[in-house]
PDB file of N, CA and C in Angstrom:
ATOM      1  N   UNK A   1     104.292 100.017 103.011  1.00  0.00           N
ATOM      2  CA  UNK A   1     104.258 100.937 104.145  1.00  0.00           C
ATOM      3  C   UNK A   1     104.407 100.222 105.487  1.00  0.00           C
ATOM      4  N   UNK A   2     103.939  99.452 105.320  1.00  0.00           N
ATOM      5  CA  UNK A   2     104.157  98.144 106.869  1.00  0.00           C
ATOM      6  C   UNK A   2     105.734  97.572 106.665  1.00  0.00           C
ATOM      7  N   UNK A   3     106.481  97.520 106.110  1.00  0.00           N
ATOM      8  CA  UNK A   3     107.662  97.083 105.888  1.00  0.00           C
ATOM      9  C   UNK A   3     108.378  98.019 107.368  1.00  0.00           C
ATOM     10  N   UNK A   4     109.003  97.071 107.819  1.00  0.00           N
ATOM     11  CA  UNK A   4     109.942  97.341 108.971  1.00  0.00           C
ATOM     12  C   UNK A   4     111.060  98.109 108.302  1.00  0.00           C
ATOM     13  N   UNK A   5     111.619  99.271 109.343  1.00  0.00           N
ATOM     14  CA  UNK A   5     112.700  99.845 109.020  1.00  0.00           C
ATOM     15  C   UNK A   5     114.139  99.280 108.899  1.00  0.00           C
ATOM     16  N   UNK A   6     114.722  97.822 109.053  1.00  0.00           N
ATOM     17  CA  UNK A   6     115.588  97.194 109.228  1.00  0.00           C
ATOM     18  C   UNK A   6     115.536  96.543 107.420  1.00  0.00           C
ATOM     19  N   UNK A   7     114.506  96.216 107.369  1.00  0.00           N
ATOM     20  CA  UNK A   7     114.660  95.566 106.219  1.00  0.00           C
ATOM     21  C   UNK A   7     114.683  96.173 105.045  1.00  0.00           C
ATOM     22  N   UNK A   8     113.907  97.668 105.468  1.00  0.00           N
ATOM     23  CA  UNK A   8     114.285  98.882 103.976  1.00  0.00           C
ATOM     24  C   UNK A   8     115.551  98.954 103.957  1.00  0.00           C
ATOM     25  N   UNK A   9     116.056  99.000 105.400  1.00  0.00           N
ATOM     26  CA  UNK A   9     117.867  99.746 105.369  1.00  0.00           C
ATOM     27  C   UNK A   9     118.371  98.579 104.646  1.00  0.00           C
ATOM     28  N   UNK A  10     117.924  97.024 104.713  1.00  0.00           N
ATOM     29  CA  UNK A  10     118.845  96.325 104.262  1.00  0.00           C
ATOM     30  C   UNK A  10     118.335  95.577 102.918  1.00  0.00           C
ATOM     31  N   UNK A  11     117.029  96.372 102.176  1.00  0.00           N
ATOM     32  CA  UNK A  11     116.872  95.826 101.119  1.00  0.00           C
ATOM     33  C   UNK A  11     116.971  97.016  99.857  1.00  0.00           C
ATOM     34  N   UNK A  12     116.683  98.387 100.494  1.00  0.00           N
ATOM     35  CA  UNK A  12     117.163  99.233  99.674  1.00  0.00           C
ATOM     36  C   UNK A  12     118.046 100.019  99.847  1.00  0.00           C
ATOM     37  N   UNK A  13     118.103 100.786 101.019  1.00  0.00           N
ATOM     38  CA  UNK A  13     118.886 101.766 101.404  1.00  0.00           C
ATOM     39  C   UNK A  13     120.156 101.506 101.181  1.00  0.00           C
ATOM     40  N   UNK A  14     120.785 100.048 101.425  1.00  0.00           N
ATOM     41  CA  UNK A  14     122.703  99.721 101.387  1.00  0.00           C
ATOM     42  C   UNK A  14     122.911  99.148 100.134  1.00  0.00           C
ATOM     43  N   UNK A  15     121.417  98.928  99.174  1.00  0.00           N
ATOM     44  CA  UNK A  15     121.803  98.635  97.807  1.00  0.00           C
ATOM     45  C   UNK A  15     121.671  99.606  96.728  1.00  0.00           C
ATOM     46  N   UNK A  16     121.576 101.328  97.177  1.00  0.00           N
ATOM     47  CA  UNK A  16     121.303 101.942  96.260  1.00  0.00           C
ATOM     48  C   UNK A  16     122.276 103.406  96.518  1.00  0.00           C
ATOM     49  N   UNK A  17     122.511 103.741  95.500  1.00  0.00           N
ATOM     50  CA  UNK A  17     123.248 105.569  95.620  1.00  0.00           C
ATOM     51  C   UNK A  17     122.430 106.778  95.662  1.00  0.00           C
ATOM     52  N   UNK A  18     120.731 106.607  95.649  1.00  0.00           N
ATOM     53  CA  UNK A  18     119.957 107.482  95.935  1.00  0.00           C
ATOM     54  C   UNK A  18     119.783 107.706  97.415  1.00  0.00           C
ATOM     55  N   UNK A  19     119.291 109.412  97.464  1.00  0.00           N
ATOM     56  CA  UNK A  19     118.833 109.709  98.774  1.00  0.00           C
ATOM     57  C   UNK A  19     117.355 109.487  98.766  1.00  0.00           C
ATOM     58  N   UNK A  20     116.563 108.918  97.890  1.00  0.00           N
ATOM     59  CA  UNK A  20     114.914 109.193  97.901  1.00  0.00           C
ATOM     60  C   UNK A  20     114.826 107.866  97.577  1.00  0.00           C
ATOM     61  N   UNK A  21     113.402 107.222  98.141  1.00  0.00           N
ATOM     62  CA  UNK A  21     112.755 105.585  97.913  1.00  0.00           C
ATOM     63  C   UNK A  21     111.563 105.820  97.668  1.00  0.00           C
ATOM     64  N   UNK A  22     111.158 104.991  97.161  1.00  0.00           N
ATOM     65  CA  UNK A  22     109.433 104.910  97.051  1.00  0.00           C
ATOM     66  C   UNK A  22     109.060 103.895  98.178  1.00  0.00           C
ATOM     67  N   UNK A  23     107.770 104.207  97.958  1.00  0.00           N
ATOM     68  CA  UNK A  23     106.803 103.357  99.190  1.00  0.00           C
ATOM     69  C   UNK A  23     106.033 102.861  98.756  1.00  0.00           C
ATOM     70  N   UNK A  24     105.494 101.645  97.931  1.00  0.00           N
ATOM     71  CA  UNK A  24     104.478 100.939  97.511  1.00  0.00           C
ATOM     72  C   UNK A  24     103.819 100.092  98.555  1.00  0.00           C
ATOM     73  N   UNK A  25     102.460  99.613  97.937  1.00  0.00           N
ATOM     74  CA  UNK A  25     101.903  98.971  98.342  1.00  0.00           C
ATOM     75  C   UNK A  25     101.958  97.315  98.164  1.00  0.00           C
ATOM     76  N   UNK A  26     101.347  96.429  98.445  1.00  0.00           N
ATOM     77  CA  UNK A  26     101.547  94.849  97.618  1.00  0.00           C
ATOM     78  C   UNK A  26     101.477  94.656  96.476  1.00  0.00           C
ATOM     79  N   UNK A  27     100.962  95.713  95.732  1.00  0.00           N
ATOM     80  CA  UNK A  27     100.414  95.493  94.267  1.00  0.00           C
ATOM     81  C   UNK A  27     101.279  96.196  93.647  1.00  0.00           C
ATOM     82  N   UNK A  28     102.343  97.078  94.276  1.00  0.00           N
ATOM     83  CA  UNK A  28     102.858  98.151  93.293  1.00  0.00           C
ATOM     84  C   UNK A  28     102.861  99.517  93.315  1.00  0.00           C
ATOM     85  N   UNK A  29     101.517  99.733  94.047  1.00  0.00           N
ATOM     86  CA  UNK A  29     100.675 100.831  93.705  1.00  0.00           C
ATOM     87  C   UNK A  29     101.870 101.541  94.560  1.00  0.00           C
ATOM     88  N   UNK A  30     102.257 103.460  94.199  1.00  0.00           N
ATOM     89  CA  UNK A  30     102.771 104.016  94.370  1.00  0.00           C
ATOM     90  C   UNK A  30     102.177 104.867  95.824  1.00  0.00           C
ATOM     91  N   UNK A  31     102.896 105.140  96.901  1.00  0.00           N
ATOM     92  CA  UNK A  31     101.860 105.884  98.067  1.00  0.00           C
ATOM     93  C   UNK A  31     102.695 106.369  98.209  1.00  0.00           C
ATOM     94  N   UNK A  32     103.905 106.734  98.132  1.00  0.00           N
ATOM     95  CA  UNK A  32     104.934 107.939  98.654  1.00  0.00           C
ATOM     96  C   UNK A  32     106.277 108.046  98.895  1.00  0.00           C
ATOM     97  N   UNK A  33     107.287 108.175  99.370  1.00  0.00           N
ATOM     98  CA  UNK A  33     108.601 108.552  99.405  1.00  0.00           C
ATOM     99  C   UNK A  33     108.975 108.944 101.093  1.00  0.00           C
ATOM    100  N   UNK A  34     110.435 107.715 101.074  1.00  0.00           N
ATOM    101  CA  UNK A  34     111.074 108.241 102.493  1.00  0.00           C
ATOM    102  C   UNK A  34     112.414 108.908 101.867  1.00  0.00           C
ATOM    103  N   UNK A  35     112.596 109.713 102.709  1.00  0.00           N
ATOM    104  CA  UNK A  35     114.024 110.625 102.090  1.00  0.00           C
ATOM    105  C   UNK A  35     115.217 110.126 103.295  1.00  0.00           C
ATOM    106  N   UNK A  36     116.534 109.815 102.572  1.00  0.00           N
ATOM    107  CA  UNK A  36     117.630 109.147 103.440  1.00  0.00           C
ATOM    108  C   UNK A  36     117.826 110.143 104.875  1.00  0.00           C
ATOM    109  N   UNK A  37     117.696 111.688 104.524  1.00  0.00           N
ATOM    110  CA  UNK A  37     117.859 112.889 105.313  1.00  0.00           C
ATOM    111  C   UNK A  37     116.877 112.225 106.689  1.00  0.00           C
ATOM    112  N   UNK A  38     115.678 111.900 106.873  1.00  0.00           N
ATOM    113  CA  UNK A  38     114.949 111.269 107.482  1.00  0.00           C
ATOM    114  C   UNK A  38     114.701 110.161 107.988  1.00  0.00           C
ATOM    115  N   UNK A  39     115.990 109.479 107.854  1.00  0.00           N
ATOM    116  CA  UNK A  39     115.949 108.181 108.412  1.00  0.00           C
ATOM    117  C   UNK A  39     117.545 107.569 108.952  1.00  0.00           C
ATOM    118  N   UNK A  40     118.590 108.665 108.433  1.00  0.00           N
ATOM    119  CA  UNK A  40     120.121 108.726 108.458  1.00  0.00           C
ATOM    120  C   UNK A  40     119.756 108.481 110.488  1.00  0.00           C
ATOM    121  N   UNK A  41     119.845 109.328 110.621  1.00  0.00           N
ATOM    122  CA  UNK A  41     120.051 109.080 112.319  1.00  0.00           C
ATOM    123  C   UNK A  41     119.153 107.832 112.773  1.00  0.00           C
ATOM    124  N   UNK A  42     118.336 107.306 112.214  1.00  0.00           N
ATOM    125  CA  UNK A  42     117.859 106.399 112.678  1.00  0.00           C
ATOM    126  C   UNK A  42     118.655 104.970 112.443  1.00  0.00           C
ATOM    127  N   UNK A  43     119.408 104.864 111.282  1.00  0.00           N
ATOM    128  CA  UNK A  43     120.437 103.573 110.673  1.00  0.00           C
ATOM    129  C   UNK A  43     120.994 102.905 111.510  1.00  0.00           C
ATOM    130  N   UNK A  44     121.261 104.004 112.607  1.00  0.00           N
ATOM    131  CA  UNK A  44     122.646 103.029 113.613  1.00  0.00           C
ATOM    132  C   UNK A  44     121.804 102.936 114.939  1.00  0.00           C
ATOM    133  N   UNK A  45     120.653 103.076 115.017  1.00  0.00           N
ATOM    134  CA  UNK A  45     119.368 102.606 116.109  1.00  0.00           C
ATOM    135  C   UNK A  45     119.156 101.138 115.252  1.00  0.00           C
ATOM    136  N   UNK A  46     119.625 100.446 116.159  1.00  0.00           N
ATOM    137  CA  UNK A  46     119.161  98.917 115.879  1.00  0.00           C
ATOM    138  C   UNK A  46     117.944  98.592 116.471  1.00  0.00           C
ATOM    139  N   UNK A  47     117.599  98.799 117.507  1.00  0.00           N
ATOM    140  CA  UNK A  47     116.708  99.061 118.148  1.00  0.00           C
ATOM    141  C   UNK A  47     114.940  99.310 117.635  1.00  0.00           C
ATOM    142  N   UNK A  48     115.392  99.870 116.749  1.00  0.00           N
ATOM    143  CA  UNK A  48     114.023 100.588 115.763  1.00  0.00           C
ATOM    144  C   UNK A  48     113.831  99.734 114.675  1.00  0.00           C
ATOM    145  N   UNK A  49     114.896  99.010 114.319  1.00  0.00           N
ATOM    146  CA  UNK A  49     114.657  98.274 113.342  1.00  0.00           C
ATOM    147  C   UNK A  49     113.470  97.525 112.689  1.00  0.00           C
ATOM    148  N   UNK A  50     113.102  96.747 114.046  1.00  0.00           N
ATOM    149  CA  UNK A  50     111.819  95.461 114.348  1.00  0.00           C
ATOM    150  C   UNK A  50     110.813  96.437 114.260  1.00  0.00           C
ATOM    151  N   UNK A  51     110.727  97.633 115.428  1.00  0.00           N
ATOM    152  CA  UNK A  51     109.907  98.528 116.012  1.00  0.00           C
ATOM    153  C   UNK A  51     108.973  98.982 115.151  1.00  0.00           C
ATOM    154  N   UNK A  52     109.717 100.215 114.318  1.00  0.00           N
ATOM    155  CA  UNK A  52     109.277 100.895 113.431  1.00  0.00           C
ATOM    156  C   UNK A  52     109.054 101.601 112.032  1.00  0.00           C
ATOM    157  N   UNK A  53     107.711 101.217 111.461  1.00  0.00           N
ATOM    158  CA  UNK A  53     107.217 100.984 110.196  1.00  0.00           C
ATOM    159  C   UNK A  53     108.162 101.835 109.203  1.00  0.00           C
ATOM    160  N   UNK A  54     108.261 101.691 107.957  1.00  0.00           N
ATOM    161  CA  UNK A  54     108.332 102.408 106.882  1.00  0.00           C
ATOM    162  C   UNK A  54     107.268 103.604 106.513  1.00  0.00           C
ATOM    163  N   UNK A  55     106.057 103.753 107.011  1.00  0.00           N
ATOM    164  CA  UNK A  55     104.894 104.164 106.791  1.00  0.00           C
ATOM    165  C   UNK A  55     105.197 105.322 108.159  1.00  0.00           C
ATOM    166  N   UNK A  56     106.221 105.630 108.853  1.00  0.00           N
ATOM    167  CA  UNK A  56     106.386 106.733 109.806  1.00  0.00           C
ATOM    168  C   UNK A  56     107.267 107.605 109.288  1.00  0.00           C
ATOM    169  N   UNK A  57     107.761 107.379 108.330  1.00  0.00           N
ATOM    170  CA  UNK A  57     108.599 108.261 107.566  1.00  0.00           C
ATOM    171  C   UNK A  57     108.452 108.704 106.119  1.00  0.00           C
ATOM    172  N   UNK A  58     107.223 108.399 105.748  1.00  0.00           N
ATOM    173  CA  UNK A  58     106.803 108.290 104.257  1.00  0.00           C
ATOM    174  C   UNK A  58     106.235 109.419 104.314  1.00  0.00           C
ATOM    175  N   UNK A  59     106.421 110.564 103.224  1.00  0.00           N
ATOM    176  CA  UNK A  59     105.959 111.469 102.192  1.00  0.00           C
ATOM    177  C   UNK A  59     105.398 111.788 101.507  1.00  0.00           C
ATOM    178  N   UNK A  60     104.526 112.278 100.880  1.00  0.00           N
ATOM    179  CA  UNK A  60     103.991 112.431 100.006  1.00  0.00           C
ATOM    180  C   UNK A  60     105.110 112.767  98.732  1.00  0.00           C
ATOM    181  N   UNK A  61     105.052 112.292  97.432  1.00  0.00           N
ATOM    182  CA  UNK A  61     106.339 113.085  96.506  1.00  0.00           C
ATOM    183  C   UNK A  61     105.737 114.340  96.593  1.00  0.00           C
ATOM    184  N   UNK A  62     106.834 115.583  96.019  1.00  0.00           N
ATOM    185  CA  UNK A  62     106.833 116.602  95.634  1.00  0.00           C
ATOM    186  C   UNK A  62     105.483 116.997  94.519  1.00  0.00           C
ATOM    187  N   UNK A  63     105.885 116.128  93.457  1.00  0.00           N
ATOM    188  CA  UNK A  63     104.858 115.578  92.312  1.00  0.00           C
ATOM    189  C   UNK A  63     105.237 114.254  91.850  1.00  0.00           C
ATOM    190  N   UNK A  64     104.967 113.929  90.793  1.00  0.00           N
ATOM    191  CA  UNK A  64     104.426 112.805  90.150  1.00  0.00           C
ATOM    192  C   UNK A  64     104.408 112.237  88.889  1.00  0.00           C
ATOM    193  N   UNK A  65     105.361 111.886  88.323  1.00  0.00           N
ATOM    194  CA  UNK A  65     105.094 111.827  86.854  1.00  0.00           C
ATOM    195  C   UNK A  65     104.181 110.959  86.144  1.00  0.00           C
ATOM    196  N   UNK A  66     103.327 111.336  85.607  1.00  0.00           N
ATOM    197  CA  UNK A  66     102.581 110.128  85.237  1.00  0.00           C
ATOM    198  C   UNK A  66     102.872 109.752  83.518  1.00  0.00           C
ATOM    199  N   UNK A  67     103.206 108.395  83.660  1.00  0.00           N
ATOM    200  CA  UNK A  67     104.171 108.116  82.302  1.00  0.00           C
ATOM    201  C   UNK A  67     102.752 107.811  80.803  1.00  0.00           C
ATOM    202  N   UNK A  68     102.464 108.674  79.783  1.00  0.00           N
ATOM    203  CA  UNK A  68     102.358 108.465  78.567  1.00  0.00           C
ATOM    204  C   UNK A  68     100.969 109.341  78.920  1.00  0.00           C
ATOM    205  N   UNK A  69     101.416 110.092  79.795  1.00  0.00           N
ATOM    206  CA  UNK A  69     100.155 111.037  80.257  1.00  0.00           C
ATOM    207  C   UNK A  69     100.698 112.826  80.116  1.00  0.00           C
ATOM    208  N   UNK A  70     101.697 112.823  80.814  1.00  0.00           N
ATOM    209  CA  UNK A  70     102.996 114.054  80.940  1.00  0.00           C
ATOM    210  C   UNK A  70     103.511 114.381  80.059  1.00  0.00           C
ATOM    211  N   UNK A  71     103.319 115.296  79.041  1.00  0.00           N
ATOM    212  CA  UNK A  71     104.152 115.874  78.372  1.00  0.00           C
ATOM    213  C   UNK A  71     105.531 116.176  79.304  1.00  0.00           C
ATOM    214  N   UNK A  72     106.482 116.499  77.693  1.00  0.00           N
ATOM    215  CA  UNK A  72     107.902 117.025  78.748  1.00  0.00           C
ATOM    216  C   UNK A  72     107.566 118.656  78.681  1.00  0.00           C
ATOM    217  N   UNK A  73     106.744 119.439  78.637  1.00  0.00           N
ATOM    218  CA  UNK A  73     106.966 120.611  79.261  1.00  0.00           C
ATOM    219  C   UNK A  73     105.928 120.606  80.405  1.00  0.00           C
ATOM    220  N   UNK A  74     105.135 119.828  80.652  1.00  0.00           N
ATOM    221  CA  UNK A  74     104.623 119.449  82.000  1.00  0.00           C
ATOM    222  C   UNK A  74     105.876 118.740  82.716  1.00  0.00           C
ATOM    223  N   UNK A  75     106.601 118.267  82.617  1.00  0.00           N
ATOM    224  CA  UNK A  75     107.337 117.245  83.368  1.00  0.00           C
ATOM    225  C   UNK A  75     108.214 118.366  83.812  1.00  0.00           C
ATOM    226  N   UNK A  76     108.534 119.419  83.039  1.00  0.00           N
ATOM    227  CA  UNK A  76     109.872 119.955  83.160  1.00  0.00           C
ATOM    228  C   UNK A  76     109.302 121.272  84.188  1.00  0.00           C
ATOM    229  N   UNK A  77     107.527 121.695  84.165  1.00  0.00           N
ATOM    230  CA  UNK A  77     107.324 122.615  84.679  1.00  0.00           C
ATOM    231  C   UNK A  77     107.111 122.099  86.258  1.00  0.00           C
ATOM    232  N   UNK A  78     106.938 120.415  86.631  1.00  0.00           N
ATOM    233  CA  UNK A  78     106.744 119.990  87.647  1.00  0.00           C
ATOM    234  C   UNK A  78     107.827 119.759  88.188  1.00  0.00           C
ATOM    235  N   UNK A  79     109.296 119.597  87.947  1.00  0.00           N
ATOM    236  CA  UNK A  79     110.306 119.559  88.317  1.00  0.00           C
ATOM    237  C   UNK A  79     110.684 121.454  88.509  1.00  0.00           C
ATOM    238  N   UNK A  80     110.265 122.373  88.207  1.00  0.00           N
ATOM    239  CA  UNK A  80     110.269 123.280  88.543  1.00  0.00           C
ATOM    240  C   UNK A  80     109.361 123.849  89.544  1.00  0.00           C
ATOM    241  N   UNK A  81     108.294 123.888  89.499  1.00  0.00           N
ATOM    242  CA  UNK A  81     107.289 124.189  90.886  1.00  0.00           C
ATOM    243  C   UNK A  81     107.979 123.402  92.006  1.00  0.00           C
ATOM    244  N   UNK A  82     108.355 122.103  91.930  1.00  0.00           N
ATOM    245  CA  UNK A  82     108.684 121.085  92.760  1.00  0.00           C
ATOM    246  C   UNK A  82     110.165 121.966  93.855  1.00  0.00           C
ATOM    247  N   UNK A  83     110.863 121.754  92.753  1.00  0.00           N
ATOM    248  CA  UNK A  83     112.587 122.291  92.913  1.00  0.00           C
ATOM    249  C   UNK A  83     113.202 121.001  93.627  1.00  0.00           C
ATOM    250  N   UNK A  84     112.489 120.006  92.681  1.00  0.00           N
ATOM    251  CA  UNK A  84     113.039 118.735  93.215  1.00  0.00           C
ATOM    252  C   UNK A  84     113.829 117.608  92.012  1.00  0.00           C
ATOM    253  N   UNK A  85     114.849 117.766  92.830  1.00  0.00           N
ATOM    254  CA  UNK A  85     115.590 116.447  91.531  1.00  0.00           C
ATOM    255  C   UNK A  85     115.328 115.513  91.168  1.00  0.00           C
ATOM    256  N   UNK A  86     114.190 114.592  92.358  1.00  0.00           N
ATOM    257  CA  UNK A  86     114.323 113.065  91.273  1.00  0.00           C
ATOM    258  C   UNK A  86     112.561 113.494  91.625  1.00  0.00           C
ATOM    259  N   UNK A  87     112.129 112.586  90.871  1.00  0.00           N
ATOM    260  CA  UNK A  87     110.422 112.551  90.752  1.00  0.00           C
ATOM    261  C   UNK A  87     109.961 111.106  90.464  1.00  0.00           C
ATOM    262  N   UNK A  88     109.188 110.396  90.818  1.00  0.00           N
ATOM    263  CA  UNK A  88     108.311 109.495  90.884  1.00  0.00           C
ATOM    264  C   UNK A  88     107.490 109.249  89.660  1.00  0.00           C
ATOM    265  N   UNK A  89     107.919 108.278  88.993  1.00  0.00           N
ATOM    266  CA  UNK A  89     107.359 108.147  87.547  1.00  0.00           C
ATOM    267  C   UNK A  89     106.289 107.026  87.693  1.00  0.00           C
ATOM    268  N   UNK A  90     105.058 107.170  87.262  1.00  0.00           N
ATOM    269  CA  UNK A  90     103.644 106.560  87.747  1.00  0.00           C
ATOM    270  C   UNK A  90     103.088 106.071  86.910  1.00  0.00           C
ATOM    271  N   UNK A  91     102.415 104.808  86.351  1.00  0.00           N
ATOM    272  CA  UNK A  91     101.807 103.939  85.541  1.00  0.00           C
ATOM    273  C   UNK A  91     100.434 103.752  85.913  1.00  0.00           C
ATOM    274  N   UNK A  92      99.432 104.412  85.764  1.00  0.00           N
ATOM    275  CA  UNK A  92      98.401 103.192  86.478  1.00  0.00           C
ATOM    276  C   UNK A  92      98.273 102.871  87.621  1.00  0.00           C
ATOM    277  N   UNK A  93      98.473 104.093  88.370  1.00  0.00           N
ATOM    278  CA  UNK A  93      99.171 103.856  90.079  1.00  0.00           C
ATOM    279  C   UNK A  93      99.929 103.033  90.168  1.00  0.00           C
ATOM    280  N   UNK A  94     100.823 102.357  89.670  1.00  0.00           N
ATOM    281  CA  UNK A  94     102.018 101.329  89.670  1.00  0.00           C
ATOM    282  C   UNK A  94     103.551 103.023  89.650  1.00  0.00           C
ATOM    283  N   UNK A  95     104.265 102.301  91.022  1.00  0.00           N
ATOM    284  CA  UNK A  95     105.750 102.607  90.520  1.00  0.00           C
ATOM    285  C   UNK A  95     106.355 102.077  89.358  1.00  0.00           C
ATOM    286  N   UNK A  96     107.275 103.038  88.746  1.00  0.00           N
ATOM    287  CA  UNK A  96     107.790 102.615  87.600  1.00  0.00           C
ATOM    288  C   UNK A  96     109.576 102.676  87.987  1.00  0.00           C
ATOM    289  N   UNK A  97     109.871 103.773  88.254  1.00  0.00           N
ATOM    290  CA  UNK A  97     111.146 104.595  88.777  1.00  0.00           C
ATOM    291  C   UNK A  97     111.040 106.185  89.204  1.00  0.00           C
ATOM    292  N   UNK A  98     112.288 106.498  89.613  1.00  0.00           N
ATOM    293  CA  UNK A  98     112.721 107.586  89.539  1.00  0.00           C
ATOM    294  C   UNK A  98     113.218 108.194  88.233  1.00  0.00           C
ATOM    295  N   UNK A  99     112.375 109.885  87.769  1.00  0.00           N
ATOM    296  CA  UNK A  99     113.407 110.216  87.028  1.00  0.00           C
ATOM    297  C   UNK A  99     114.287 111.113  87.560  1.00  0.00           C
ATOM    298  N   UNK A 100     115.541 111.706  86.926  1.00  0.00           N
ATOM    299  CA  UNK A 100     116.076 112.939  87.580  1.00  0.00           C
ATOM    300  C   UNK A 100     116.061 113.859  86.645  1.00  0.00           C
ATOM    301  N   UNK A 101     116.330 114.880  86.701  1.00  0.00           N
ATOM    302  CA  UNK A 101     115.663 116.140  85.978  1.00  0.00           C
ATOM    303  C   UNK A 101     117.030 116.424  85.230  1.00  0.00           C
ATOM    304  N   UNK A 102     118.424 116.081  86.314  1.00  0.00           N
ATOM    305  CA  UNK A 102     119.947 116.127  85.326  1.00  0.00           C
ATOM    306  C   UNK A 102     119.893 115.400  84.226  1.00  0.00           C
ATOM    307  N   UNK A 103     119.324 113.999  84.617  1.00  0.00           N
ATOM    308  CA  UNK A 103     119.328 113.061  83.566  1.00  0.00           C
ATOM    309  C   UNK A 103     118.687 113.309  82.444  1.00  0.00           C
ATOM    310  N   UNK A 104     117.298 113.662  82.652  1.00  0.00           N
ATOM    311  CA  UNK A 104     116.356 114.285  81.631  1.00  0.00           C
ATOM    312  C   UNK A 104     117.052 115.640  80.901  1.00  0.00           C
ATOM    313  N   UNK A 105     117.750 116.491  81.610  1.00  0.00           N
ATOM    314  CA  UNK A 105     118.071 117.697  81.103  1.00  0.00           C
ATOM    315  C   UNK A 105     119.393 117.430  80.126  1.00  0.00           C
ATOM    316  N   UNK A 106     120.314 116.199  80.299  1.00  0.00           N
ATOM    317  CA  UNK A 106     121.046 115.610  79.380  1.00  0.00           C
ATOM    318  C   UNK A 106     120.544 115.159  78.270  1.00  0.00           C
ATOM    319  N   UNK A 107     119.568 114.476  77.963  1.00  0.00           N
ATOM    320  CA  UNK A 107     118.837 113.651  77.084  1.00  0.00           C
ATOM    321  C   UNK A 107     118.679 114.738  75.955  1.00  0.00           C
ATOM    322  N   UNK A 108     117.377 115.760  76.828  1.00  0.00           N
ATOM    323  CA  UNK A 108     117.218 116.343  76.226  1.00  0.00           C
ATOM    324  C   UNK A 108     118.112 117.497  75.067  1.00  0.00           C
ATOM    325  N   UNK A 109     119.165 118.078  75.902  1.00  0.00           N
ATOM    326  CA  UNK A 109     120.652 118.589  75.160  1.00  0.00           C
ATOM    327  C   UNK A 109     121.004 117.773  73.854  1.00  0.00           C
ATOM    328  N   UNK A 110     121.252 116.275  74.213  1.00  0.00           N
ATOM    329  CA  UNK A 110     121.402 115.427  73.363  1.00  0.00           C
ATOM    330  C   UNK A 110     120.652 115.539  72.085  1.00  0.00           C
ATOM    331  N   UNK A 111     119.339 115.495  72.257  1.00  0.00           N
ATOM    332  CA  UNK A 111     118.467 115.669  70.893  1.00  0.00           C
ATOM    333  C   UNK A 111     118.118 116.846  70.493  1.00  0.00           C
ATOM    334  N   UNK A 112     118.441 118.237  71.318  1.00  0.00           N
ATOM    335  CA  UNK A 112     118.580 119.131  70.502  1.00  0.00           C
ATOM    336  C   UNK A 112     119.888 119.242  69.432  1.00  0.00           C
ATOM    337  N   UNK A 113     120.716 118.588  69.776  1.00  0.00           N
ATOM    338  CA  UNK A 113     122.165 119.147  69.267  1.00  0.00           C
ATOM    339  C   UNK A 113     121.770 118.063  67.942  1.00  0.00           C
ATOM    340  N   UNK A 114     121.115 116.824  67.965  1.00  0.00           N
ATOM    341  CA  UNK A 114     121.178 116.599  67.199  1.00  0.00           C
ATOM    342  C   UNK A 114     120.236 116.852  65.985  1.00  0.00           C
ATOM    343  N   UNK A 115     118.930 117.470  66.539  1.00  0.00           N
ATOM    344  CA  UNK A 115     118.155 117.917  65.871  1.00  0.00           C
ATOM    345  C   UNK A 115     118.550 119.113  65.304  1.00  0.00           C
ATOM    346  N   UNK A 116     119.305 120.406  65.625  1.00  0.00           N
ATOM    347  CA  UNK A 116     119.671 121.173  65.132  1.00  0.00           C
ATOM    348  C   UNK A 116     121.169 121.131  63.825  1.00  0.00           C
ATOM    349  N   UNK A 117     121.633 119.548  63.989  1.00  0.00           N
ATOM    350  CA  UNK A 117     122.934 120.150  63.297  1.00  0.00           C
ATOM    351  C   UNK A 117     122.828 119.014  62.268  1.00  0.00           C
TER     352      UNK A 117
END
């Protein structure tokens, strides 16, 4: 959350194809989400770079997945209350990843078709 905004843009933001980041702590521990929508006009402020924190644009997620805890019809009903595509997958308060709900909703297709035929 103390991480300068110059160095997110240039340690995650220009190395990734997502619009959503996590926000950890030193240990891992998961505290929240900046969304690209929220920080786009700020990119070409150089200015802000040094200035201002990561922790001024951080979120709370939508929800939360918590991994070997979540069933998938919890997962699938929290991506629905949510109406959010990617979700925050959680260990032990440790980040793990993002899932996305397309991705999951592929998988899942996958093992029905094969479970059924």
């Amino acid at each position: 959350p103390d991480m300068k905004l110059g160095k997110m843009l240039k340690e995650a933001v220009t190395k990734s194809n997502r619009n959503i980041f996590p926000v950890v702590d030193e240990h891992e521990n998961f505290l929240g989400i900046v969304l690209l929508d929220d920080i786009r006009d700020l990119m070409f402020n150089k200015k802000l770079y040094k200035k201002t924190c990561v922790s001024n644009y951080m979120h709370a997620a939508p929800e939360v997945i918590y991994f070997g805890i979540d069933t998938m019809e919890t997962i699938m009903m929290k991506f629905q209350d949510s109406s959010a595509w990617n979700l925050p997958v959680v260990k032990d308060e440790k980040y793990y990843g993002f899932i996305s709900k397309s991705k999951l909703l592929t998988v899942y297709r996958r093992k029905l078709i094969e479970v059924t035929s």
